[in-house]
C-alpha atoms as a PDB file:
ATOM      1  CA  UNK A   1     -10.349  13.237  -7.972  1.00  0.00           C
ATOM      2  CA  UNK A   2      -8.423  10.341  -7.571  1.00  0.00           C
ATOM      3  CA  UNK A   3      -7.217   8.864  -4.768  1.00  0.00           C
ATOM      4  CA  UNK A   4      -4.675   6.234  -6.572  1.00  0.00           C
ATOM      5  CA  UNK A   5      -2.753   8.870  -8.020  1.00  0.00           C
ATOM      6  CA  UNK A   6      -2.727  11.942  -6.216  1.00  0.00           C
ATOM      7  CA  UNK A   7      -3.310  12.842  -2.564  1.00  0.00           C
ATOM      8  CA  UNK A   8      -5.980  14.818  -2.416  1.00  0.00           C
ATOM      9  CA  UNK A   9      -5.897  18.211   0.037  1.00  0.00           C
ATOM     10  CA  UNK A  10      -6.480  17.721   3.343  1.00  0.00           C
ATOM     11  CA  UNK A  11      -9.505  20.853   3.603  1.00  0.00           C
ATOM     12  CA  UNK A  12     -11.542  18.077   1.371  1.00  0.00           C
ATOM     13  CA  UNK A  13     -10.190  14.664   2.349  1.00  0.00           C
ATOM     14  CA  UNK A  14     -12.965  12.154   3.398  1.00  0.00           C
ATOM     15  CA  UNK A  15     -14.345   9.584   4.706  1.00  0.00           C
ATOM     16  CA  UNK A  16     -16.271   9.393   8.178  1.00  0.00           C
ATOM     17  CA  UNK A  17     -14.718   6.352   9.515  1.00  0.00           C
ATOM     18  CA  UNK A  18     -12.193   3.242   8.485  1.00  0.00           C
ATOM     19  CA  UNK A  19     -14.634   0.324   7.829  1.00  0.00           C
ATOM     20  CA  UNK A  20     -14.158  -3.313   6.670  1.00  0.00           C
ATOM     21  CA  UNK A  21     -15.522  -6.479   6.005  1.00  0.00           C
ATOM     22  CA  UNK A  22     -15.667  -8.909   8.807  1.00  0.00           C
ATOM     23  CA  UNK A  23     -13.453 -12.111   8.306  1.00  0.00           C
ATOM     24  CA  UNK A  24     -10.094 -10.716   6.446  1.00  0.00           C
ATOM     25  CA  UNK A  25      -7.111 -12.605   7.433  1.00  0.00           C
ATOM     26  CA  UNK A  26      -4.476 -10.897   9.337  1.00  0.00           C
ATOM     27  CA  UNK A  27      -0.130 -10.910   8.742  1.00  0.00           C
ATOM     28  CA  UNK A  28       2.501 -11.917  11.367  1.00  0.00           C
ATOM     29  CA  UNK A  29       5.995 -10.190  11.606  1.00  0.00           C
ATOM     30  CA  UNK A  30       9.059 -11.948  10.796  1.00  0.00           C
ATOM     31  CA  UNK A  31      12.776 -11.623   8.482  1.00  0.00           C
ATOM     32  CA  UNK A  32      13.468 -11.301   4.986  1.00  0.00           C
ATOM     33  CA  UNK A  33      11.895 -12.477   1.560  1.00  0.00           C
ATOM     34  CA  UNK A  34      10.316 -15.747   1.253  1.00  0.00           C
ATOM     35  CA  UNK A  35      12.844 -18.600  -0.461  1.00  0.00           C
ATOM     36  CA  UNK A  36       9.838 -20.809  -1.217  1.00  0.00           C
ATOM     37  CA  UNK A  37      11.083 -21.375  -4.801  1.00  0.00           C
ATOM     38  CA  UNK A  38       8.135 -24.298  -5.599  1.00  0.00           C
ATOM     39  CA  UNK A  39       5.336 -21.768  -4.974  1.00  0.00           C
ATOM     40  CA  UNK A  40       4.276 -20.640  -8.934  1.00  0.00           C
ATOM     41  CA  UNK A  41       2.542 -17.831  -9.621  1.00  0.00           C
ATOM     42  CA  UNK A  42       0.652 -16.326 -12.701  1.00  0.00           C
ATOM     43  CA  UNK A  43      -0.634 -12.816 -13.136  1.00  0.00           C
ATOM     44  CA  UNK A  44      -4.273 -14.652 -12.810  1.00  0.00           C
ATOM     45  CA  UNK A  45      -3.552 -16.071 -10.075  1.00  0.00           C
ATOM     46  CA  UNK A  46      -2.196 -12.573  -8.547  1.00  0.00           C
ATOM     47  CA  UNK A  47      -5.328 -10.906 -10.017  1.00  0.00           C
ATOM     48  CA  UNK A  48      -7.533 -13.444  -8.131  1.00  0.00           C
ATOM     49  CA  UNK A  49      -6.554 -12.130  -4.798  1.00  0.00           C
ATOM     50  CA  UNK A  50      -7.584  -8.491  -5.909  1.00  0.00           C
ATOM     51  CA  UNK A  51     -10.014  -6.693  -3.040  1.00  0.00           C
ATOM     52  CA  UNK A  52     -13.361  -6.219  -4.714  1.00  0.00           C
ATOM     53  CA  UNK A  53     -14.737  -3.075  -3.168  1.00  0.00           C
ATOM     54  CA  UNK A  54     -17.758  -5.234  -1.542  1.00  0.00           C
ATOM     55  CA  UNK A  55     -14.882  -7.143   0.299  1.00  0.00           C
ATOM     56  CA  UNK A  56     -14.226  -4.046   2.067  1.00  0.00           C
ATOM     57  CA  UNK A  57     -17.495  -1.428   3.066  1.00  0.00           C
ATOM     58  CA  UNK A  58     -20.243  -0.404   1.358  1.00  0.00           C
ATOM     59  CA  UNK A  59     -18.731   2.662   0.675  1.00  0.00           C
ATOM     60  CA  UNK A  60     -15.265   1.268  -1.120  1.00  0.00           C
ATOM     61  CA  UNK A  61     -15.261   2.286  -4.433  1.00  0.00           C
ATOM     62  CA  UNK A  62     -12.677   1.823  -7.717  1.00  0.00           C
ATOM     63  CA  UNK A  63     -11.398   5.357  -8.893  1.00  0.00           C
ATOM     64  CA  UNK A  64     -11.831   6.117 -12.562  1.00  0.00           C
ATOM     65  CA  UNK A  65      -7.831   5.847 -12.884  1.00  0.00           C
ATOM     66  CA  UNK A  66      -6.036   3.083 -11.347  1.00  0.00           C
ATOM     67  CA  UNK A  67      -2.567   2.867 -11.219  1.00  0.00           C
ATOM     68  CA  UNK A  68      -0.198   2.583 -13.738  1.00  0.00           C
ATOM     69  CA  UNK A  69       1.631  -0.998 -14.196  1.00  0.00           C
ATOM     70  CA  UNK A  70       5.143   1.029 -15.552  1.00  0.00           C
ATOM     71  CA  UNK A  71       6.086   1.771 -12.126  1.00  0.00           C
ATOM     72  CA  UNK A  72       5.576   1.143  -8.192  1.00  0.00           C
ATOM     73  CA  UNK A  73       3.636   2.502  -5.905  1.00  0.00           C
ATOM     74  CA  UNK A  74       5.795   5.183  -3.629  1.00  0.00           C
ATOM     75  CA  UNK A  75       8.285   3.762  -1.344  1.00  0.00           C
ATOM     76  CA  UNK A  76       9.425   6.716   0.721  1.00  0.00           C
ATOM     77  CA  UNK A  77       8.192   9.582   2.760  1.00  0.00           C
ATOM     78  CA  UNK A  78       8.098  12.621   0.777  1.00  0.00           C
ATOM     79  CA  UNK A  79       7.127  14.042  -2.399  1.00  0.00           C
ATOM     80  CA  UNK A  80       5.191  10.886  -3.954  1.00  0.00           C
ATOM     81  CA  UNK A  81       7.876   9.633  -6.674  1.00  0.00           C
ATOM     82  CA  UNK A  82       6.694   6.148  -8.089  1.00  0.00           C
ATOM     83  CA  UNK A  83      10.111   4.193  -8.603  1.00  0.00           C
ATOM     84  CA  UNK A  84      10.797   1.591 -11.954  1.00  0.00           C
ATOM     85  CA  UNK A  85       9.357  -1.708 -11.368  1.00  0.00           C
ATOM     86  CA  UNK A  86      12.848  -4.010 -11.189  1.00  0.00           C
ATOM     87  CA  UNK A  87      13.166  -7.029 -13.405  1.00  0.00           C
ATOM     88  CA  UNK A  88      10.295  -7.464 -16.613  1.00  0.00           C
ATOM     89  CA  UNK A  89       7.726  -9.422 -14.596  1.00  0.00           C
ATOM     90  CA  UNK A  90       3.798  -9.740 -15.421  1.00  0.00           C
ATOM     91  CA  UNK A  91       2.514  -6.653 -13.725  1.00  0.00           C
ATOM     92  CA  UNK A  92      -1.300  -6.473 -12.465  1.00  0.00           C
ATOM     93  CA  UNK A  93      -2.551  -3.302 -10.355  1.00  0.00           C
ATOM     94  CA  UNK A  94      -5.841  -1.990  -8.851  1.00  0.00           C
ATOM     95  CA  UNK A  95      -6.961   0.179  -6.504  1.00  0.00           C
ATOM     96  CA  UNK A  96      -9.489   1.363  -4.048  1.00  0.00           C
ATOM     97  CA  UNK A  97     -11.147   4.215  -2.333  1.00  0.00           C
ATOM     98  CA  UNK A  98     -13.212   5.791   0.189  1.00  0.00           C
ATOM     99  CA  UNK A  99     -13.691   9.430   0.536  1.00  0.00           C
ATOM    100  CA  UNK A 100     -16.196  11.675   2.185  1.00  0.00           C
ATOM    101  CA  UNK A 101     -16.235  14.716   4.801  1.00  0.00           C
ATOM    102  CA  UNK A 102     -13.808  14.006   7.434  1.00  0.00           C
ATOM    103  CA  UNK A 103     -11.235  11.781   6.332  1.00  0.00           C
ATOM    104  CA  UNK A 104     -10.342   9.569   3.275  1.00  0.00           C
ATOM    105  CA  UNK A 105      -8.503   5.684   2.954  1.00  0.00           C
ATOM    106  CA  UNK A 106      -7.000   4.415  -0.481  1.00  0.00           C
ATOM    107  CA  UNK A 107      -5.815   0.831  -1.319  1.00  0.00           C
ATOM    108  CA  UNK A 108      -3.571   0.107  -3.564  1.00  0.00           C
ATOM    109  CA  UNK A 109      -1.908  -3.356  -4.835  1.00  0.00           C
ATOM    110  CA  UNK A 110       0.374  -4.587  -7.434  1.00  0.00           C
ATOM    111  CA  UNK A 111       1.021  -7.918  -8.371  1.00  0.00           C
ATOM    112  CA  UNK A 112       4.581  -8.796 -10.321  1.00  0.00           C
ATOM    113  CA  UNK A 113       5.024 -12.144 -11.446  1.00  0.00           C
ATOM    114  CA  UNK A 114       8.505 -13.295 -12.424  1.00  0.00           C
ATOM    115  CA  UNK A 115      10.085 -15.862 -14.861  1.00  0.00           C
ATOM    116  CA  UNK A 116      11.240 -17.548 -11.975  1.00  0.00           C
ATOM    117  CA  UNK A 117      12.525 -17.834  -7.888  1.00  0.00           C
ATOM    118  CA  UNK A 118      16.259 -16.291  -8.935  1.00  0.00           C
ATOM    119  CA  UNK A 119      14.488 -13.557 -10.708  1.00  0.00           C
ATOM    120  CA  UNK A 120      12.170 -12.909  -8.117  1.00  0.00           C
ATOM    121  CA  UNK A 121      14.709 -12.468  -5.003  1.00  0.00           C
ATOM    122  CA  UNK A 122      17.022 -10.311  -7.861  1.00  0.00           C
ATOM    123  CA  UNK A 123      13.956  -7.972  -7.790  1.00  0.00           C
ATOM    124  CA  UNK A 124      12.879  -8.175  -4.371  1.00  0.00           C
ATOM    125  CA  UNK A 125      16.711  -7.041  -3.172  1.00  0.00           C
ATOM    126  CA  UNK A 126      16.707  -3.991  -4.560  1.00  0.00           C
ATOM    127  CA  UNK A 127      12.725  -2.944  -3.612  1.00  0.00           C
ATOM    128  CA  UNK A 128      14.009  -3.718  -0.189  1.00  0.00           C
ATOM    129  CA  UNK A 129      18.009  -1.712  -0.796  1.00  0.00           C
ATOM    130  CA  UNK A 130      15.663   0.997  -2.212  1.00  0.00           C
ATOM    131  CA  UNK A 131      13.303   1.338   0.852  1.00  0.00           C
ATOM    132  CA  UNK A 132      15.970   1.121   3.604  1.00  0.00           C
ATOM    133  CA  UNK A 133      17.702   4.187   1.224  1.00  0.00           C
ATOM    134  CA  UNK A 134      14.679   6.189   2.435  1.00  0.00           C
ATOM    135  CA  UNK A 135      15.351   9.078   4.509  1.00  0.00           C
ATOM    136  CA  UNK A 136      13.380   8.225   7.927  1.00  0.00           C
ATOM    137  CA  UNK A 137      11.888  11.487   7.929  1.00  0.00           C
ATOM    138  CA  UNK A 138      10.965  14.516   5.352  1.00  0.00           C
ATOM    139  CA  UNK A 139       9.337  18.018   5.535  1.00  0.00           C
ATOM    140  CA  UNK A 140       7.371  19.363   2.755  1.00  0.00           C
ATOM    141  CA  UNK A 141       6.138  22.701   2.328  1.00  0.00           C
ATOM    142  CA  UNK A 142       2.513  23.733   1.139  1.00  0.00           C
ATOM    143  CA  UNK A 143       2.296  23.692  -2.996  1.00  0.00           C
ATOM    144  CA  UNK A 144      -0.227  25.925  -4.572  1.00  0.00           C
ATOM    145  CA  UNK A 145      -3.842  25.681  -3.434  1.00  0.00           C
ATOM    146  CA  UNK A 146      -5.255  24.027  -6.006  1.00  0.00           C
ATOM    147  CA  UNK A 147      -7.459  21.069  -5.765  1.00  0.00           C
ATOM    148  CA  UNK A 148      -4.981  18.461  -6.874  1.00  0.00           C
ATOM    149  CA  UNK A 149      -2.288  19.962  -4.218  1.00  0.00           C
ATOM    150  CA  UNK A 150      -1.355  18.765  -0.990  1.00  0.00           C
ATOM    151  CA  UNK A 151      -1.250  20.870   2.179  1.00  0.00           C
ATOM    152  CA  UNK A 152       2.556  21.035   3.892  1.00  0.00           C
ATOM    153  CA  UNK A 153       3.435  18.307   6.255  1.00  0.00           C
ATOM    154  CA  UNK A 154       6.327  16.611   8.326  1.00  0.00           C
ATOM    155  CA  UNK A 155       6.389  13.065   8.393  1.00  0.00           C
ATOM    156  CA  UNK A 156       8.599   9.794   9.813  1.00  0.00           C
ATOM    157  CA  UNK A 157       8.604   6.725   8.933  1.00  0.00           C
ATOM    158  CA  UNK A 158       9.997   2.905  10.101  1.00  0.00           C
ATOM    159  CA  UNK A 159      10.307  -0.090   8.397  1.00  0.00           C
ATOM    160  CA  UNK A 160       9.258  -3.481  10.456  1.00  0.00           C
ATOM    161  CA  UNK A 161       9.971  -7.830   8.830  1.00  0.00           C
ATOM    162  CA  UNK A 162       6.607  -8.656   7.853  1.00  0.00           C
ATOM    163  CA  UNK A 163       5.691 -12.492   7.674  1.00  0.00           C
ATOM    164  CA  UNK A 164       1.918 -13.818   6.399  1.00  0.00           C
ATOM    165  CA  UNK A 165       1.386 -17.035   5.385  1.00  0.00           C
ATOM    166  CA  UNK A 166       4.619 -18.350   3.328  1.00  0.00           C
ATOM    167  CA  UNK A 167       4.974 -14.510   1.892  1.00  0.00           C
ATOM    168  CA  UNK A 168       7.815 -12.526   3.639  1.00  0.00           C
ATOM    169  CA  UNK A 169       9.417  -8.940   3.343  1.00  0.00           C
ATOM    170  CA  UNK A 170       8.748  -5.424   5.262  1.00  0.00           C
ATOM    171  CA  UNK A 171       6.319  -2.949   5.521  1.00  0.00           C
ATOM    172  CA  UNK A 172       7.132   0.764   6.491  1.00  0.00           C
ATOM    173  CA  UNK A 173       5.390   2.821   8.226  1.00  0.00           C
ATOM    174  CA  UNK A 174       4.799   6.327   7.847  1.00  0.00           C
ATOM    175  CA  UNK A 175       2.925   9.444   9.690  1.00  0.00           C
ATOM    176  CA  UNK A 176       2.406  12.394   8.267  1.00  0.00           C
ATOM    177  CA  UNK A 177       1.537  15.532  10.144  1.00  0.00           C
ATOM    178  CA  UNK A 178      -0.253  18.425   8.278  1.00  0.00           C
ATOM    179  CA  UNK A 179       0.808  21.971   8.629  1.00  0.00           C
ATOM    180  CA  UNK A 180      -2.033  24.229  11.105  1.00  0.00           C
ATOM    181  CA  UNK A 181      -3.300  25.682   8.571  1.00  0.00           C
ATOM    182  CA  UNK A 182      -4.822  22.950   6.886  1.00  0.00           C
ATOM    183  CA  UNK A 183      -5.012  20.383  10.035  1.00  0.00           C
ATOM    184  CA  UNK A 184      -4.915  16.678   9.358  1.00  0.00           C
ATOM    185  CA  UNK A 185      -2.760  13.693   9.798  1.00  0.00           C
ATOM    186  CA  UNK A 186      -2.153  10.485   7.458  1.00  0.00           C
ATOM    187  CA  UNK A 187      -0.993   7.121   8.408  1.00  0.00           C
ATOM    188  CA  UNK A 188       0.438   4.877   5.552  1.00  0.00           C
ATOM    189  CA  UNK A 189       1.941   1.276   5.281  1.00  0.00           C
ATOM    190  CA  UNK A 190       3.459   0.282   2.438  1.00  0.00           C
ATOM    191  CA  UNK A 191       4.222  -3.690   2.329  1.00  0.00           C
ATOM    192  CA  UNK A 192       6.326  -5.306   0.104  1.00  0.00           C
ATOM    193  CA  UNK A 193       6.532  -9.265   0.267  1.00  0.00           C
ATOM    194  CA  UNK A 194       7.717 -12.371  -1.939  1.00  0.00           C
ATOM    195  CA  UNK A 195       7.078 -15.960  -2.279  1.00  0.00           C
ATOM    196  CA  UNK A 196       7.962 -18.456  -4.970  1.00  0.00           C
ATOM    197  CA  UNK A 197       8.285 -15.626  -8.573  1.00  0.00           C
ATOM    198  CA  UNK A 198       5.960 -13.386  -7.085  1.00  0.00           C
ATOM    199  CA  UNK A 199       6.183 -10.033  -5.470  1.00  0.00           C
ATOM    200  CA  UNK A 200       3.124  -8.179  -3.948  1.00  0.00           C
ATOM    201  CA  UNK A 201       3.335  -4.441  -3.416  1.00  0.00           C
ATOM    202  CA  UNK A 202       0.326  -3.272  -1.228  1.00  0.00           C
ATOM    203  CA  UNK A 203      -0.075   0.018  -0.147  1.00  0.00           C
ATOM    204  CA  UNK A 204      -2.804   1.468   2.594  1.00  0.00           C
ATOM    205  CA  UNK A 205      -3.550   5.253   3.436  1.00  0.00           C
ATOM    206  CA  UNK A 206      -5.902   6.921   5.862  1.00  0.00           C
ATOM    207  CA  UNK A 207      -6.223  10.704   5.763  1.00  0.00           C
ATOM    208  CA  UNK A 208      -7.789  12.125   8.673  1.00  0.00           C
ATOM    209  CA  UNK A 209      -9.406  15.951   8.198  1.00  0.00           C
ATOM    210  CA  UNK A 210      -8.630  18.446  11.550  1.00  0.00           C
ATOM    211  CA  UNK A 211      -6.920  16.726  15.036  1.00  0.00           C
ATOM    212  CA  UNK A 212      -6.353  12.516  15.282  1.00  0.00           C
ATOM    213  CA  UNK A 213      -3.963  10.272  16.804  1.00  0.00           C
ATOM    214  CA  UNK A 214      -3.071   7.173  15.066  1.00  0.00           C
ATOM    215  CA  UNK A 215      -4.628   4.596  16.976  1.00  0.00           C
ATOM    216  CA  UNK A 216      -4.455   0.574  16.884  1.00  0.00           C
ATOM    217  CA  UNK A 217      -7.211   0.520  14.253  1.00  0.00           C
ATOM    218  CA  UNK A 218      -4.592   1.291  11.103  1.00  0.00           C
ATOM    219  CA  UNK A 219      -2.280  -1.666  12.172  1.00  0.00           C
ATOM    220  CA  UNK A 220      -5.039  -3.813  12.251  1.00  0.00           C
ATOM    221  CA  UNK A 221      -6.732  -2.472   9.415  1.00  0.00           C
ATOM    222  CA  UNK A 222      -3.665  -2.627   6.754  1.00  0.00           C
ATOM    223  CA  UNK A 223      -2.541  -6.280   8.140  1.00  0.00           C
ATOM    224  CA  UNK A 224      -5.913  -7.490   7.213  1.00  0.00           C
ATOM    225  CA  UNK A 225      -6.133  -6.384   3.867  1.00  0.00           C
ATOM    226  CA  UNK A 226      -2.714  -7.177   2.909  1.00  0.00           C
ATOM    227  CA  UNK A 227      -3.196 -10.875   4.520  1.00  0.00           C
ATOM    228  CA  UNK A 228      -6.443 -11.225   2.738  1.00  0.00           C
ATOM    229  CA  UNK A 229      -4.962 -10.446  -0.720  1.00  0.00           C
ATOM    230  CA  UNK A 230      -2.347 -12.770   0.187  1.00  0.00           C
ATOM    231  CA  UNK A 231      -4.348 -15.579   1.281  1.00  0.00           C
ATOM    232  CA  UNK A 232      -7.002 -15.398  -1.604  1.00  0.00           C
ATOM    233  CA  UNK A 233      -4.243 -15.497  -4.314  1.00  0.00           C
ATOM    234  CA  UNK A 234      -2.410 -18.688  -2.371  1.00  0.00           C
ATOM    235  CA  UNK A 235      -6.076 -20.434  -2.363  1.00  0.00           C
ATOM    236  CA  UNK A 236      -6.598 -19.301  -6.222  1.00  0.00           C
ATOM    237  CA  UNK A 237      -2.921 -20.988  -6.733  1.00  0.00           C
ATOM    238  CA  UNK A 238      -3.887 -24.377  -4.508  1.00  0.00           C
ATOM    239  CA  UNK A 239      -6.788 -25.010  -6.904  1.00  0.00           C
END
């Protein structure tokens, strides 16, 4: 089943522990979108700073469906609605898994590349008036028990600047709780960020099977892949 499209139920989640290459470059917190208007990107250049699965752990994989480039990954807490991409950019997406008995992590990134700097901010206001719309918190109850169905869960989210490298936006946060019945947690960050005509939407889940506290391992572990897409597609675009 794949991770890039649906979350998969908690009783089968899996993966025994988040692991990643050494060396990945990290991201700094600071305000708003980037107004760098003489950085120029190209959906090659975007695609360039795709995560190989090798850049990650051994046992990183690509699902058999990536994501779709017609729409966005989810913004909000809640039932998993992916919103219109704004604008008509160049769209690139790809995505990433690891699953196995006790937990599970998906990666996802898209890559929109815009006519130009006026287009890009247009788009990159309303990503960011649509995720500080989000309800900070939402309750779902259990669907039908079916291997594509997600167990019931309560979850919060925040949204924090995020700064790396000249690339600027937000990131929110979310934690998901799983109901007792099928116990688990999730931690997700969902970063948005512009420079120049470009806007990156990266997206990083861990799914933890029975009792876990988020720990400082998921803030480090989504900063680091989100900087290291960033910085690989600015050193594709200095060449």
């Amino acid at each position: 089943m794949s991770m890039a499209t649906n979350v998969m139920r908690m009783v089968t989640a899996g993966c025994a522990a988040v692991t990643l290459a050494v060396g990945l470059a990290g991201c700094s917190g600071d305000d708003g979108a980037s107004a760098d208007r003489d950085a120029t990107y190209t959906t090659a250049t975007l695609k360039a700073g795709v995560l190989e699965p090798a850049d990650v752990g051994t046992s990183w994989k690509r699902p058999e469906q990536q994501p779709p480039t017609t729409t966005l990954t989810p913004l909000c807490p809640g039932v998993p609605t992916r919103p219109p991409i704004p604008g008509t950019p160049g769209v690139i997406a790809a995505a990433l898994a690891d699953e196995g008995d006790k937990g599970a992590q998906a990666f996802d990134q898209m890559g929109l590349v815009y006519a130009d700097a006026p287009a890009m901010e247009a788009a990159f206001t309303k990503l960011q008036d649509a995720m500080e719309a989000c309800p900070p918190t939402a309750t779902r109850s259990a669907g039908p028990r079916e291997e594509s169905s997600e167990a019931g869960y309560t979850e919060t989210s925040t949204i924090e600047p995020l700064e790396s490298g000249g690339w600027k936006g937000f990131v929110t946060l979310r934690h998901k709780v799983y109901e007792p019945t099928y116990p688990g947690s999730a931690d997700i960050a969902v970063a948005v960020v512009g420079r120049g005509n470009a806007v990156v939407v990266a997206s990083y889940a861990v799914y933890w099977v029975g009792t876990h506290s988020t720990g400082p391992e998921f803030d480090t572990d989504w900063r680091r892949m989100v900087g290291t897409v960033l910085s690989r597609t600015d050193a594709k675009r200095a060449k």
